[in-house]
C-alpha atoms as a PDB file:
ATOM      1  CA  UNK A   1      11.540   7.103  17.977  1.00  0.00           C
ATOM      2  CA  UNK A   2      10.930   3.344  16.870  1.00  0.00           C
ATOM      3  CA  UNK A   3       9.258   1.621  19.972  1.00  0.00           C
ATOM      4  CA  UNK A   4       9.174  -1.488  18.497  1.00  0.00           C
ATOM      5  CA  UNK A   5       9.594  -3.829  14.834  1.00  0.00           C
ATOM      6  CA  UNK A   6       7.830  -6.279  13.245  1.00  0.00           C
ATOM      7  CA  UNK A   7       9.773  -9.561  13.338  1.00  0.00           C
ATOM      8  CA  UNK A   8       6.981 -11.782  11.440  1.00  0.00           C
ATOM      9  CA  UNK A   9       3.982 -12.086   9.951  1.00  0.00           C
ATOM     10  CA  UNK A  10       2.785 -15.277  10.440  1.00  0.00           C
ATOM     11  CA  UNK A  11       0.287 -17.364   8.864  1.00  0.00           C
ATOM     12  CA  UNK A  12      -2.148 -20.065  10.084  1.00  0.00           C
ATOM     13  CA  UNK A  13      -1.670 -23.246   8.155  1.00  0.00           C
ATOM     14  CA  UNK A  14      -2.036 -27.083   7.898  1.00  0.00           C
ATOM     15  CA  UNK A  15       1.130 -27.587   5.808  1.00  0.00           C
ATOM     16  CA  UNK A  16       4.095 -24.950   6.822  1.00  0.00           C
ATOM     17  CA  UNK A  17       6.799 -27.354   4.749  1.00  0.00           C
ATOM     18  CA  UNK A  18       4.533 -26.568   1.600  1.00  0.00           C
ATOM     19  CA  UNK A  19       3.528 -22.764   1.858  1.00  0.00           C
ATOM     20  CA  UNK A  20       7.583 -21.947   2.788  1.00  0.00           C
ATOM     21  CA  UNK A  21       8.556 -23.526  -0.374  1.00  0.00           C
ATOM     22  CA  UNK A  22       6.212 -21.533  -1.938  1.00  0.00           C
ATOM     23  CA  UNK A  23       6.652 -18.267  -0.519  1.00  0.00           C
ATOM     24  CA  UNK A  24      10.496 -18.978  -0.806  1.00  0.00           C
ATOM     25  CA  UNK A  25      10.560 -19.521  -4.269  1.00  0.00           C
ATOM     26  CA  UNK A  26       8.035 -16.508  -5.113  1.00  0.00           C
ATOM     27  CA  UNK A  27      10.079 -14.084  -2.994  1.00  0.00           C
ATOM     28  CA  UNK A  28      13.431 -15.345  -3.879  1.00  0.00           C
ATOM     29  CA  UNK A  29      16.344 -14.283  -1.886  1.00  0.00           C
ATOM     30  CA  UNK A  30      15.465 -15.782   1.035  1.00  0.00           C
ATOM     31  CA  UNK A  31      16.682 -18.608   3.669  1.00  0.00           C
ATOM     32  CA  UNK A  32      14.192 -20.918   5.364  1.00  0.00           C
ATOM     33  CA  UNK A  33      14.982 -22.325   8.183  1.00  0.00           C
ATOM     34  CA  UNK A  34      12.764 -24.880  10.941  1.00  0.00           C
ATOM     35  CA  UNK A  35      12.202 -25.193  14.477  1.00  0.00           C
ATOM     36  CA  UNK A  36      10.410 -26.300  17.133  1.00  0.00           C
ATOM     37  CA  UNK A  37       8.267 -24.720  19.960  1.00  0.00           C
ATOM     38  CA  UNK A  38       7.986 -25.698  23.498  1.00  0.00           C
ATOM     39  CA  UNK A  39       5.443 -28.030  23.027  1.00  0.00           C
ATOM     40  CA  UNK A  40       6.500 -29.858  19.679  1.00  0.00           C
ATOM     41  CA  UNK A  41       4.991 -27.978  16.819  1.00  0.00           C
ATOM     42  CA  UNK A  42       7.515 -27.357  14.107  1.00  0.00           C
ATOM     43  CA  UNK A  43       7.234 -24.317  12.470  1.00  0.00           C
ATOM     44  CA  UNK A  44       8.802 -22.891   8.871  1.00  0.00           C
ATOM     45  CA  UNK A  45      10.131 -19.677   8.727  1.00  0.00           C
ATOM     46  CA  UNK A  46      11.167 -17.997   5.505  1.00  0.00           C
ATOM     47  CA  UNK A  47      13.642 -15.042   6.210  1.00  0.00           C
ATOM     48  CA  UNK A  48      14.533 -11.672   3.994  1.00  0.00           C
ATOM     49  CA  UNK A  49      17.832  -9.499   4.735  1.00  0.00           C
ATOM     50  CA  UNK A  50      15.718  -6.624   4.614  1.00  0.00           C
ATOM     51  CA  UNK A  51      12.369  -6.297   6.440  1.00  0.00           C
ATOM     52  CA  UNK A  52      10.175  -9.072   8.588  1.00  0.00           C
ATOM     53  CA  UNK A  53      10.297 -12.695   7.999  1.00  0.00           C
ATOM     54  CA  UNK A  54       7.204 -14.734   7.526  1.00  0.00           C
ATOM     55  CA  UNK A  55       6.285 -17.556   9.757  1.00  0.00           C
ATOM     56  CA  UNK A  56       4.437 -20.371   8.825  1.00  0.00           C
ATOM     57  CA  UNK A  57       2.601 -22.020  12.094  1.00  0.00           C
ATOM     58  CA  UNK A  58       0.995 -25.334  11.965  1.00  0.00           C
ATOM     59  CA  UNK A  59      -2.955 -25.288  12.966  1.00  0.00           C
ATOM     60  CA  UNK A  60      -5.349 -28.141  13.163  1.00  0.00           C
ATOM     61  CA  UNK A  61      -8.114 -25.781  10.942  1.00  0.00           C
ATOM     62  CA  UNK A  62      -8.685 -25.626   7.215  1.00  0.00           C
ATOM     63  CA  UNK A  63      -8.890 -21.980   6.223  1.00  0.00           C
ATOM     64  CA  UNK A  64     -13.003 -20.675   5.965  1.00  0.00           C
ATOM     65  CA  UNK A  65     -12.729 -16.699   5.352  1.00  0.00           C
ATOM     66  CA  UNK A  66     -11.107 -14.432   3.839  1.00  0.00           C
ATOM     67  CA  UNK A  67      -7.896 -12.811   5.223  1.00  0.00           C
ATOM     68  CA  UNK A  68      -8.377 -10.032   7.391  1.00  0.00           C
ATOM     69  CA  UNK A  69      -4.388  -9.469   6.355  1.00  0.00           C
ATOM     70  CA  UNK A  70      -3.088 -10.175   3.098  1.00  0.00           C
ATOM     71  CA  UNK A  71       0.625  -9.454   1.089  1.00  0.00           C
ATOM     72  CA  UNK A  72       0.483  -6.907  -1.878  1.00  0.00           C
ATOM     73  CA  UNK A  73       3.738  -7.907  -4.381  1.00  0.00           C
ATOM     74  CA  UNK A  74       5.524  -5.712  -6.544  1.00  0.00           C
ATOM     75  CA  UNK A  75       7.559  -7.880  -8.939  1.00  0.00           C
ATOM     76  CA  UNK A  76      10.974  -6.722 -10.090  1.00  0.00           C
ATOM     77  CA  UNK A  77      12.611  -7.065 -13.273  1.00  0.00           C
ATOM     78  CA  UNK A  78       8.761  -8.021 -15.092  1.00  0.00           C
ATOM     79  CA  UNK A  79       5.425  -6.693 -15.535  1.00  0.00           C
ATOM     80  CA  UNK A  80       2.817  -7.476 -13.712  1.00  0.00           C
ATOM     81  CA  UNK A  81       1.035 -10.261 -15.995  1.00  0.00           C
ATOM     82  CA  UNK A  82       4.713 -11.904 -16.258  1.00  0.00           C
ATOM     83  CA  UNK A  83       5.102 -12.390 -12.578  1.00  0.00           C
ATOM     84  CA  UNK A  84       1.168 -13.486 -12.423  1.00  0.00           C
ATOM     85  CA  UNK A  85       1.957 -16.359 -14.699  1.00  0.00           C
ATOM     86  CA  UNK A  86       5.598 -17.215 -12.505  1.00  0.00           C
ATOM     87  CA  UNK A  87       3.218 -16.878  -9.440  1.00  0.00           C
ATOM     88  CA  UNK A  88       0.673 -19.802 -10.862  1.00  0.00           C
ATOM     89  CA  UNK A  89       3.403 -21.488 -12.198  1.00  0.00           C
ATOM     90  CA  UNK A  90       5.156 -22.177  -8.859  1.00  0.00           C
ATOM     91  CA  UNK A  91       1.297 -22.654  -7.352  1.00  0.00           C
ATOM     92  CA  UNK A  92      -0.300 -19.660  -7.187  1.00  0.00           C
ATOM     93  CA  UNK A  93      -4.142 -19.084  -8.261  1.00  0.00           C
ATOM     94  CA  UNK A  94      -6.336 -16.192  -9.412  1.00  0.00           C
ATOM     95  CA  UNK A  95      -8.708 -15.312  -7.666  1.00  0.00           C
ATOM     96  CA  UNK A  96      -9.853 -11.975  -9.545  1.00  0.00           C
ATOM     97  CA  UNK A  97      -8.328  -9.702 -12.172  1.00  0.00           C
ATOM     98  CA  UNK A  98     -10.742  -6.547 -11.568  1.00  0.00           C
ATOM     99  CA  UNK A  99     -10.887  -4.336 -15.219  1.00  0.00           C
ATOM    100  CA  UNK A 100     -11.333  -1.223 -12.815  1.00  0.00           C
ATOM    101  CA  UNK A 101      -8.417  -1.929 -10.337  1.00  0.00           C
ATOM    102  CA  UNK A 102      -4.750  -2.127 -10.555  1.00  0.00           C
ATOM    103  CA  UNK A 103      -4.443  -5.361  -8.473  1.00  0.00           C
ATOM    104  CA  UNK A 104      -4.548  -9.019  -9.323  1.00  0.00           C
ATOM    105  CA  UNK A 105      -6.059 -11.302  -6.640  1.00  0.00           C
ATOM    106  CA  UNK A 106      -4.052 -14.867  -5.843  1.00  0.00           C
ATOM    107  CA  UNK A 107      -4.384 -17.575  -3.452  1.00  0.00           C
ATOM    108  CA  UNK A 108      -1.392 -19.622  -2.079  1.00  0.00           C
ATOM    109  CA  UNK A 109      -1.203 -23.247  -2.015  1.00  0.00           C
ATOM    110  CA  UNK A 110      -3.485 -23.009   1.163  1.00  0.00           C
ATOM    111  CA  UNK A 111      -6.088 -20.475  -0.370  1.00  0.00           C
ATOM    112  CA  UNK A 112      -4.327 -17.386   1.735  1.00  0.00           C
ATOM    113  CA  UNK A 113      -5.408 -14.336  -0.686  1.00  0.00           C
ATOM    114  CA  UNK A 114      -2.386 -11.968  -1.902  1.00  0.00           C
ATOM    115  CA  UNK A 115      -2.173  -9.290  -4.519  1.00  0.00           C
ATOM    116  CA  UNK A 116       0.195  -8.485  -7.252  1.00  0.00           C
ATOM    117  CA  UNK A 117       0.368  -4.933  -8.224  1.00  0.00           C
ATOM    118  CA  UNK A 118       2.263  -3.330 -11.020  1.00  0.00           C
ATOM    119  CA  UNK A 119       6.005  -2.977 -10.236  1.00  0.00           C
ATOM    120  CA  UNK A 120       6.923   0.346  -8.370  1.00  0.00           C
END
């Protein structure tokens, strides 16, 4: 029995406008749309038809550690290197390419840290 769904994962940032663009054009398939909270922050919110969307809220703070949550991609239609190279491209970075692990490290636009895998 499902007691409850995840609507969002959001993410901490200084420039939501920037990291849904990104995250739009590196997920593809997906709507953005903007709006405003009670007290007049304006957030970005990039939705999927199929699973949660991912909310970009506007914070004062720079980023200073590491994600204690992170995205792993799978890319379709490509190999992994291929969708590295789209990923840094549209303004992606590495971060680490470990010879002994299947994953690539990134970092958006904002220095959030994501991993591609090899497709599934």
């Amino acid at each position: 029995m499902t007691t409850a769904r995840i609507l969002a994962v959001t993410v901490d940032c200084r420039k939501p406008d920037l990291l849904a663009e990104f995250w739009e054009k590196a997920l593809g398939n997906a709507k953005t749309r903007t709006w405003t909270d009670s007290h007049g922050l304006t957030y970005r919110q990039v939705e999927f038809d199929d699973g949660p969307a991912l909310l970009f809220q506007p914070v004062p703070e720079e980023k200073t550690v590491k994600n204690r949550l992170h995205l792993d991609l799978a890319p379709v239609g490509r190999d992994q290197r291929a969708e590295v190279e789209r990923l840094v491209m549209l303004g992606a970075k590495v971060l680490a390419d470990p010879d002994d692990d299947p994953w690539i490290v990134l970092a958006d636009p904002e220095g959030n840290e994501f991993c591609v895998l090899p497709p599934r």
